[in-house]
C-alpha atoms as a PDB file:
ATOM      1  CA  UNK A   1     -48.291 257.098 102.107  1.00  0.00           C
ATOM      2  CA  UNK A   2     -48.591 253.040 102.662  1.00  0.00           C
ATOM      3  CA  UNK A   3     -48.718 253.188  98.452  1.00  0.00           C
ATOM      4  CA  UNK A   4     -45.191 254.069  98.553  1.00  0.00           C
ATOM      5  CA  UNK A   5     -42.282 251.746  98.865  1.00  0.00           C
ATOM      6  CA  UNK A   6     -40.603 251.309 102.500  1.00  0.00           C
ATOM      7  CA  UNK A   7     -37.095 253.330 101.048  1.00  0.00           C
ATOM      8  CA  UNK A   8     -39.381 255.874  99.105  1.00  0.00           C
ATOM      9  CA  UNK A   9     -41.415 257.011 102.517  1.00  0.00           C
ATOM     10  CA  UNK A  10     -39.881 260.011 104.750  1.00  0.00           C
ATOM     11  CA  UNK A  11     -38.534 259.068 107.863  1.00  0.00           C
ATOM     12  CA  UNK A  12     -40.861 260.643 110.189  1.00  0.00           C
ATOM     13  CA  UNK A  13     -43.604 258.346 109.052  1.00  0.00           C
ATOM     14  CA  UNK A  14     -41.622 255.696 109.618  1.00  0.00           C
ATOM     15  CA  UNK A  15     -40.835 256.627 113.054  1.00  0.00           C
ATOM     16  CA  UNK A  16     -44.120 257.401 113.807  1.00  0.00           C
ATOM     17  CA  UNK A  17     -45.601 254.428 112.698  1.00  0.00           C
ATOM     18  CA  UNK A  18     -42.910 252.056 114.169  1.00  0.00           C
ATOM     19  CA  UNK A  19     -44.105 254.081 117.529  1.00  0.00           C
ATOM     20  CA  UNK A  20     -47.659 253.433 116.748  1.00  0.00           C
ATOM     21  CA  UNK A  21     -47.088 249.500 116.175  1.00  0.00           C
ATOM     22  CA  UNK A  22     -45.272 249.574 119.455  1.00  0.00           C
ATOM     23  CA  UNK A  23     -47.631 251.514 121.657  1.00  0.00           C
ATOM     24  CA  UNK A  24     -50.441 248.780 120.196  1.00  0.00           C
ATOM     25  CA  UNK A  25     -48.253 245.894 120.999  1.00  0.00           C
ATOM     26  CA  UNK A  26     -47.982 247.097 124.825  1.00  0.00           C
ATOM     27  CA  UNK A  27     -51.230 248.143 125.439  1.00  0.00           C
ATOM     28  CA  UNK A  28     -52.590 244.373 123.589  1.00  0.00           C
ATOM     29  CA  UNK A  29     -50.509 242.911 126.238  1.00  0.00           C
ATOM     30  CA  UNK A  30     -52.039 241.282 129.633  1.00  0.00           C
ATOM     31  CA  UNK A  31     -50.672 239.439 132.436  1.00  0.00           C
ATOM     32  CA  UNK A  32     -51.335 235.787 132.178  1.00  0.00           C
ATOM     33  CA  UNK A  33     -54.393 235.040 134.340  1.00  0.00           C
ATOM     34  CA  UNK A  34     -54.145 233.952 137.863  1.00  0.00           C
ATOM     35  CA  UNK A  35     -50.689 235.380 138.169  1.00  0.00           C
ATOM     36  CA  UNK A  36     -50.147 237.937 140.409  1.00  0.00           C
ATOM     37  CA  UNK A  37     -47.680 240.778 140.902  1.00  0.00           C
ATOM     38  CA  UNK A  38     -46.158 238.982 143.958  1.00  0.00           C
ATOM     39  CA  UNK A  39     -45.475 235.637 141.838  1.00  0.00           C
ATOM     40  CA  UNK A  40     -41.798 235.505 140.566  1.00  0.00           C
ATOM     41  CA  UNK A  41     -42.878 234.427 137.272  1.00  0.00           C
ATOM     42  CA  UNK A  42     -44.495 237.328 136.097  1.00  0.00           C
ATOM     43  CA  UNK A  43     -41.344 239.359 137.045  1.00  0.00           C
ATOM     44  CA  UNK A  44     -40.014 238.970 133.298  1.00  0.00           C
ATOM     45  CA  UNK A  45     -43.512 240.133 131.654  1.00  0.00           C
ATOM     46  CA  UNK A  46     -43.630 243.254 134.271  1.00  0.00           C
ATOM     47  CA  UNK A  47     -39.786 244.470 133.074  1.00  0.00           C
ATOM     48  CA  UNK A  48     -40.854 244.093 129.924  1.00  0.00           C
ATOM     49  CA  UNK A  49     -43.358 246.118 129.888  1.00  0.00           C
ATOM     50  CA  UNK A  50     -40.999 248.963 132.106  1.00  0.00           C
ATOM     51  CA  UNK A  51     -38.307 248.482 129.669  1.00  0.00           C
ATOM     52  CA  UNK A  52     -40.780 248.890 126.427  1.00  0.00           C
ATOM     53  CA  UNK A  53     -42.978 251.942 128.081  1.00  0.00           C
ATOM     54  CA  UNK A  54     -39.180 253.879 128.439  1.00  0.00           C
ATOM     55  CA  UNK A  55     -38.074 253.142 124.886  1.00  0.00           C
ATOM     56  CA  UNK A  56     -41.588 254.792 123.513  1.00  0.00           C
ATOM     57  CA  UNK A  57     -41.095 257.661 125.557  1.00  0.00           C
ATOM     58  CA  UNK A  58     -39.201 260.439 123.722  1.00  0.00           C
ATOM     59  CA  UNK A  59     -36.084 261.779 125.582  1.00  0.00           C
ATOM     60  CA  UNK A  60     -36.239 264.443 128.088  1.00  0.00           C
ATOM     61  CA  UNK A  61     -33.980 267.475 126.254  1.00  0.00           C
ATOM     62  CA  UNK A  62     -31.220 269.464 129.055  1.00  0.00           C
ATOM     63  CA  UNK A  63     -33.670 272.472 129.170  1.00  0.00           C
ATOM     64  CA  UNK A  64     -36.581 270.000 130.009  1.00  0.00           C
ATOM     65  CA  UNK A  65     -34.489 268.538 132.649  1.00  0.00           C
ATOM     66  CA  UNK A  66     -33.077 272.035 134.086  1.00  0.00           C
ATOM     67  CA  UNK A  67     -37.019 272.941 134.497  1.00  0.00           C
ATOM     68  CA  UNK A  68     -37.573 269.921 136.656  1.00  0.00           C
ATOM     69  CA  UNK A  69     -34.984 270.433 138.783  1.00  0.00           C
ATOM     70  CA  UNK A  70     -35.581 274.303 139.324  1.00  0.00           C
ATOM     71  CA  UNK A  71     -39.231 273.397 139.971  1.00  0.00           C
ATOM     72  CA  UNK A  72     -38.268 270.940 142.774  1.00  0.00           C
ATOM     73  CA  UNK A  73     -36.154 273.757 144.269  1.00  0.00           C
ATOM     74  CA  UNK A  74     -38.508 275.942 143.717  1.00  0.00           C
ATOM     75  CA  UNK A  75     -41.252 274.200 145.488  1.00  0.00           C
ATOM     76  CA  UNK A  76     -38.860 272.814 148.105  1.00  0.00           C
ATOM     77  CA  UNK A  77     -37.843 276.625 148.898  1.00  0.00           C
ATOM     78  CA  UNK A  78     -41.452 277.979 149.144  1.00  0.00           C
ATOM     79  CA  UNK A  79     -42.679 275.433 151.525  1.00  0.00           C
ATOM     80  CA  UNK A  80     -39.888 275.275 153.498  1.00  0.00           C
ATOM     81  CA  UNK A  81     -39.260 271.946 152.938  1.00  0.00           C
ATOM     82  CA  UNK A  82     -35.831 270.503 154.285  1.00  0.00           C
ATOM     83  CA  UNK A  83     -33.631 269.403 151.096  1.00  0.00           C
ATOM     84  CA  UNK A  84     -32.715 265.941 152.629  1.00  0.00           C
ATOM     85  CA  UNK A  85     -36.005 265.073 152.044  1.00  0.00           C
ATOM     86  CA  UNK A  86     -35.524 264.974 148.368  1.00  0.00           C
ATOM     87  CA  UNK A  87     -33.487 261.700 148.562  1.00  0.00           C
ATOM     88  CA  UNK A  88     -37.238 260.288 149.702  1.00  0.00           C
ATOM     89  CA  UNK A  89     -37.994 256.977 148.484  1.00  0.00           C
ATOM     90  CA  UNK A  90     -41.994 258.269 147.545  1.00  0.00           C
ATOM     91  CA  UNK A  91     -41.074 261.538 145.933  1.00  0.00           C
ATOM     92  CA  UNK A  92     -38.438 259.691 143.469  1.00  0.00           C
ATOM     93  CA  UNK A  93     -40.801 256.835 142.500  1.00  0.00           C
ATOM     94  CA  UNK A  94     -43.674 259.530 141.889  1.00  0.00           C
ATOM     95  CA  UNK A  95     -41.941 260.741 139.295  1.00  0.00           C
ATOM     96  CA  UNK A  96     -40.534 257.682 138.146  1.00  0.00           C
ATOM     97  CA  UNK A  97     -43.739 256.248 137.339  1.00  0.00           C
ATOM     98  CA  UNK A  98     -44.289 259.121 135.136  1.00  0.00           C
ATOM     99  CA  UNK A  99     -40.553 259.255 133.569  1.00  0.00           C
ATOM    100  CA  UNK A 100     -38.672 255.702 134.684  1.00  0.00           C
ATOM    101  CA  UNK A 101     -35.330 257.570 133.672  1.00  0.00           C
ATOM    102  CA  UNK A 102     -36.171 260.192 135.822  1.00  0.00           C
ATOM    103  CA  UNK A 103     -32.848 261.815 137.932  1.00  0.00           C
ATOM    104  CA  UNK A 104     -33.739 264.235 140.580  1.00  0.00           C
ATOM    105  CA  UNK A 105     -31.366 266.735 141.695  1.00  0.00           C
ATOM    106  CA  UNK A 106     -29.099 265.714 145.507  1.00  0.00           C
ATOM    107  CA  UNK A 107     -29.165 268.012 148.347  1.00  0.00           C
ATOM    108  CA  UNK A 108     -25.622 269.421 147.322  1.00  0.00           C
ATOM    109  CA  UNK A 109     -27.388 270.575 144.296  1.00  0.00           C
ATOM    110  CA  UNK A 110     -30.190 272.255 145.869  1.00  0.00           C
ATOM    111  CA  UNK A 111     -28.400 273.648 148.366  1.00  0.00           C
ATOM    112  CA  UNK A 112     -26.309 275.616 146.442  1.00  0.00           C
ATOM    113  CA  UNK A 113     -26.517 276.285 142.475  1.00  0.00           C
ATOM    114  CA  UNK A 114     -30.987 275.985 142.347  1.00  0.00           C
ATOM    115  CA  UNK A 115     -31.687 277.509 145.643  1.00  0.00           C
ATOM    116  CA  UNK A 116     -29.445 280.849 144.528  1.00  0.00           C
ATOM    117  CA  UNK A 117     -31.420 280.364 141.751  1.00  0.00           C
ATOM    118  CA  UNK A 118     -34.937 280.549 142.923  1.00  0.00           C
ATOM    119  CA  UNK A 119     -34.238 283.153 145.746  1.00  0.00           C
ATOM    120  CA  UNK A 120     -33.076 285.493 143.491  1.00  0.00           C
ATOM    121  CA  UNK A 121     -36.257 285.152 141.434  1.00  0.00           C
ATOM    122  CA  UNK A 122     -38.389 285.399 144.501  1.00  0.00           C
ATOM    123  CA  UNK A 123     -36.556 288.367 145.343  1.00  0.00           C
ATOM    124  CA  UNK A 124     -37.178 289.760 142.206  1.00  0.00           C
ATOM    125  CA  UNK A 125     -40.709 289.123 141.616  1.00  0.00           C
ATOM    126  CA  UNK A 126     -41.259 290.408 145.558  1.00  0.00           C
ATOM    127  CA  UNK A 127     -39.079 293.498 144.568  1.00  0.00           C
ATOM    128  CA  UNK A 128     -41.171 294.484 141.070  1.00  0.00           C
ATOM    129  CA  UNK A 129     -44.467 293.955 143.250  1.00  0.00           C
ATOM    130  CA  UNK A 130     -43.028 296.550 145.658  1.00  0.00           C
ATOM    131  CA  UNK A 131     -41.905 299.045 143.002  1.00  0.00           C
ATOM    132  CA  UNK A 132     -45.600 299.591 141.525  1.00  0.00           C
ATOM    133  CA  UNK A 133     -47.542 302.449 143.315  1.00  0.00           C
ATOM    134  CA  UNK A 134     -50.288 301.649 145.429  1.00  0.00           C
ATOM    135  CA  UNK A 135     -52.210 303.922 143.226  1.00  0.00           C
ATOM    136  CA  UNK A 136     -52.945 304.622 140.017  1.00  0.00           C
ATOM    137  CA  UNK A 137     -54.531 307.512 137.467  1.00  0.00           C
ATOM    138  CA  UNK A 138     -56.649 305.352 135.003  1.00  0.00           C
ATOM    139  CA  UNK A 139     -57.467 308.431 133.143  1.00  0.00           C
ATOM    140  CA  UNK A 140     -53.403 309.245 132.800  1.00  0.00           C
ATOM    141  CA  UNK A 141     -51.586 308.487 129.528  1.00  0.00           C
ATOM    142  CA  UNK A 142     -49.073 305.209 131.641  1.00  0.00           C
ATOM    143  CA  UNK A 143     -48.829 304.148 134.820  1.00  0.00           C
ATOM    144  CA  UNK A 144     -46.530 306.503 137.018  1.00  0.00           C
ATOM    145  CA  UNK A 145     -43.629 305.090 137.969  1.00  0.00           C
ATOM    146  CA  UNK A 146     -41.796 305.700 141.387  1.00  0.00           C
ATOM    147  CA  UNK A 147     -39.163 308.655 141.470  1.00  0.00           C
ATOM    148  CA  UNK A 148     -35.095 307.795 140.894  1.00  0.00           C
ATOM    149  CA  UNK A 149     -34.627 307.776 144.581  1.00  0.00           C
ATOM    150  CA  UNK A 150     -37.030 305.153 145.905  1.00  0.00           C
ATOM    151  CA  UNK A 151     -36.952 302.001 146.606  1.00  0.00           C
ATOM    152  CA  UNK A 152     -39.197 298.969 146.671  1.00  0.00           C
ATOM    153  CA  UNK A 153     -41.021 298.975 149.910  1.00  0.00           C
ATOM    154  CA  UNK A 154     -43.426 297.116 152.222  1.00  0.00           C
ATOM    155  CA  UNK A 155     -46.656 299.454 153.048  1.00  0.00           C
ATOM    156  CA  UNK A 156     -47.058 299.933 156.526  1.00  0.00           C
ATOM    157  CA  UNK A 157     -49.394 298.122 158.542  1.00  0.00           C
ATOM    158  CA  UNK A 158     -48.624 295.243 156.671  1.00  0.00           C
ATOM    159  CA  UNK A 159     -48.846 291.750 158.407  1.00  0.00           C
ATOM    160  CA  UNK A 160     -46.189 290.891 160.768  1.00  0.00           C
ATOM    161  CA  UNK A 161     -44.495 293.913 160.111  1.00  0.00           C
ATOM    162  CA  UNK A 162     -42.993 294.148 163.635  1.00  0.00           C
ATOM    163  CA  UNK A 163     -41.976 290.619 163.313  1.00  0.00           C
ATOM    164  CA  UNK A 164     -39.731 291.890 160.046  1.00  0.00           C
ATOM    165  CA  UNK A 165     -38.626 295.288 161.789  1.00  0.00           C
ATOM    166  CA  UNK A 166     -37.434 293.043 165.227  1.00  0.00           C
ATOM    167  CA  UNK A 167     -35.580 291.056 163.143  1.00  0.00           C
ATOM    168  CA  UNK A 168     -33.686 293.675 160.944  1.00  0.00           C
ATOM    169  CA  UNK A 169     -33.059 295.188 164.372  1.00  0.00           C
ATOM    170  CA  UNK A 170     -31.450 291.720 165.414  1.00  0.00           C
ATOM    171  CA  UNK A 171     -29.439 291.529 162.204  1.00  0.00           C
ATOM    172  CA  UNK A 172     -27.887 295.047 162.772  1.00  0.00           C
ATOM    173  CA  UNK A 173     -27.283 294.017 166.425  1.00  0.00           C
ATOM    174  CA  UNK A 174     -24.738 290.768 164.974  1.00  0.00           C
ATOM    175  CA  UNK A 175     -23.350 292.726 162.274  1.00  0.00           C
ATOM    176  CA  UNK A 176     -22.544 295.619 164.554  1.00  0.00           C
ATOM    177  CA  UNK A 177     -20.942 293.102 166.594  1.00  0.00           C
ATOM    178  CA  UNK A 178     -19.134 291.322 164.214  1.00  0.00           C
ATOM    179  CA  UNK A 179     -17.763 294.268 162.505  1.00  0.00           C
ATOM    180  CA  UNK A 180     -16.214 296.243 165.398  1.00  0.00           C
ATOM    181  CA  UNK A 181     -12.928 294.379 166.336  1.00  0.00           C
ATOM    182  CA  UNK A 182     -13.409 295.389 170.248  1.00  0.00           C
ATOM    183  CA  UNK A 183     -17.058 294.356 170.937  1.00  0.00           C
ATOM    184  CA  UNK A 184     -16.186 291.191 169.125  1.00  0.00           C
ATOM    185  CA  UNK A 185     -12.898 290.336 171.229  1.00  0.00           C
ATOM    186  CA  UNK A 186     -14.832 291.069 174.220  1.00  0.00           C
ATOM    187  CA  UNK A 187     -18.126 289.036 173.400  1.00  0.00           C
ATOM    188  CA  UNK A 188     -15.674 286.123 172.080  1.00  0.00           C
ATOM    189  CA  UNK A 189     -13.724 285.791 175.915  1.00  0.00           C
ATOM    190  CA  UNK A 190     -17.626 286.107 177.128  1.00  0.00           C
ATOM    191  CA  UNK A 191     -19.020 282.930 175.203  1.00  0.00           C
ATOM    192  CA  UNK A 192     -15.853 280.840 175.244  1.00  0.00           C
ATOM    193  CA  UNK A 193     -15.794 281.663 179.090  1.00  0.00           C
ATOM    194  CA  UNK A 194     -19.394 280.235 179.034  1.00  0.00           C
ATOM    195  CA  UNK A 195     -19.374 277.708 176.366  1.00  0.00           C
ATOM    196  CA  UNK A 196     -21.551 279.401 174.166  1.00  0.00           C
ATOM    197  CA  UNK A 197     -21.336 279.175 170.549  1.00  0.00           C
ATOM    198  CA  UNK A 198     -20.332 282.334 168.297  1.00  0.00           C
ATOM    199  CA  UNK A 199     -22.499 284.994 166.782  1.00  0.00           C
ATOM    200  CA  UNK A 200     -24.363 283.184 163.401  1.00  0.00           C
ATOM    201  CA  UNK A 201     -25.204 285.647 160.389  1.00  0.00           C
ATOM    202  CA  UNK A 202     -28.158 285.158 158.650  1.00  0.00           C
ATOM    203  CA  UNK A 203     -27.958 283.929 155.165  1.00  0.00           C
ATOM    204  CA  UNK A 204     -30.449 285.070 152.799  1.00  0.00           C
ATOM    205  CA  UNK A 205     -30.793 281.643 150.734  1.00  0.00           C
ATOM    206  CA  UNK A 206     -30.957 279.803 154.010  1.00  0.00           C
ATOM    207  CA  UNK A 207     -33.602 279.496 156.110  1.00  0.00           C
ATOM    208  CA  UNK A 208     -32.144 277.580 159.130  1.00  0.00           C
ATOM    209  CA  UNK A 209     -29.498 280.784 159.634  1.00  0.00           C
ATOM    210  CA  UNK A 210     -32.442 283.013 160.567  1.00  0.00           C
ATOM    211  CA  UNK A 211     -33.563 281.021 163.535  1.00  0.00           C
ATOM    212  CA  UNK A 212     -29.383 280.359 164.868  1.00  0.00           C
ATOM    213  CA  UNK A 213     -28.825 284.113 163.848  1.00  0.00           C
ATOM    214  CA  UNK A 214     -31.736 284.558 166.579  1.00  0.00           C
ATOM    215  CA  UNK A 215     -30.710 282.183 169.266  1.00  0.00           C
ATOM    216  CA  UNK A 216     -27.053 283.044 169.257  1.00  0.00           C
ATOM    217  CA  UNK A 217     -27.937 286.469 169.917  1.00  0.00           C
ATOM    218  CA  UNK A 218     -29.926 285.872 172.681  1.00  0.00           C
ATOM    219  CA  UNK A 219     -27.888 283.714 174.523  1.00  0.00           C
ATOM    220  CA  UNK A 220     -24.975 285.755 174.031  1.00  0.00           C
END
């Protein structure tokens, strides 16, 4: 290919050997010696090589970008982990040292577009899981399926099950409440006249409204 002449050669050798020439021009370069990181002169070398490590990079595409924000939501829903701690100074230079062009997604955006996103594929991974039978004829032609009628469920016994079935109980409790235009009246003159706070729903994408959904209840 090097026999050729420069206009005859295809263009992905030449960008792959322009990359080449530049990824052995940064790594041949060292920091003069007795400098150190601190010292103000070796600030230029030290953006040079930030500024010459981003430019070999190849650009992240939209999908590739879309993926790292989903899997930040996703791993900020899972552990619990409260969304203004994405705007921490760590977590963003992490991946920066990895990417330097690196944008992570702001609480707004979790909050809202990703975390709908990854509770409803929670939900439907959890729900699929539930829909298989607990058992299963290996000697059968398929796998049976459950009937038209049912419905993905937990098994019983199943760890902190009365936890679950005290809270469903709690939720019916507020939107019982909430839905029946006397009960609420009354409860409303009942908190104001006490300086309590109103009755919270939970929402489903939100773990915080479990917890107020709980309190409000009982101190109502």
């Amino acid at each position: 290919m090097m026999a050729l002449d420069p206009h005859e050669r295809p263009t992905w050798f030449a960008v792959s050997t322009k990359r080449q020439k530049q990824a052995k021009a940064l790594s041949s370069m060292k920091a003069p010696t007795g400098i150190s990181f601190g010292h103000p002169s070796a600030a230029p070398f030290k953006t040079l090589q930030e500024s010459m490590r981003r430019y070999a990079l190849p650009k992240l595409s939209q999908v590739d970008l879309e993926a790292i924000k989903k899997d930040v939501a996703m791993h900020f829903y899972i552990t619990g982990t409260s969304f203004h701690r994405v705007g921490q100074f760590y977590l963003k230079r992490a991946f920066q040292r990895a990417r330097p062009d690196i944008v992570l997604p702001n609480r707004q955006a979790l909050a809202n577009k990703y975390l709908h996103s990854c509770y409803h594929e929670v939900k439907e991974e959890t729900d699929r899981r539930l829909g298989a039978p607990d058992t299963q004829d290996i000697f059968g032609p398929g796998k049976p399926k459950w009937g038209g009628n049912d419905v993905p469920r937990y098994p019983n016994g199943y760890p902190f099950d009365h936890l679950a079935n005290f809270v469903d109980s709690c939720k019916d409790v507020v939107r019982f409440i909430r839905n029946n235009g006397r009960f609420k009246s009354a409860l409303s003159s009942l908190q104001n006249a006490n300086h309590l706070g109103r009755l919270v729903i939970h929402a489903p994408t939100q773990w915080c409204t479990l917890q107020q959904c709980l309190v409000s209840l009982h101190e109502s």
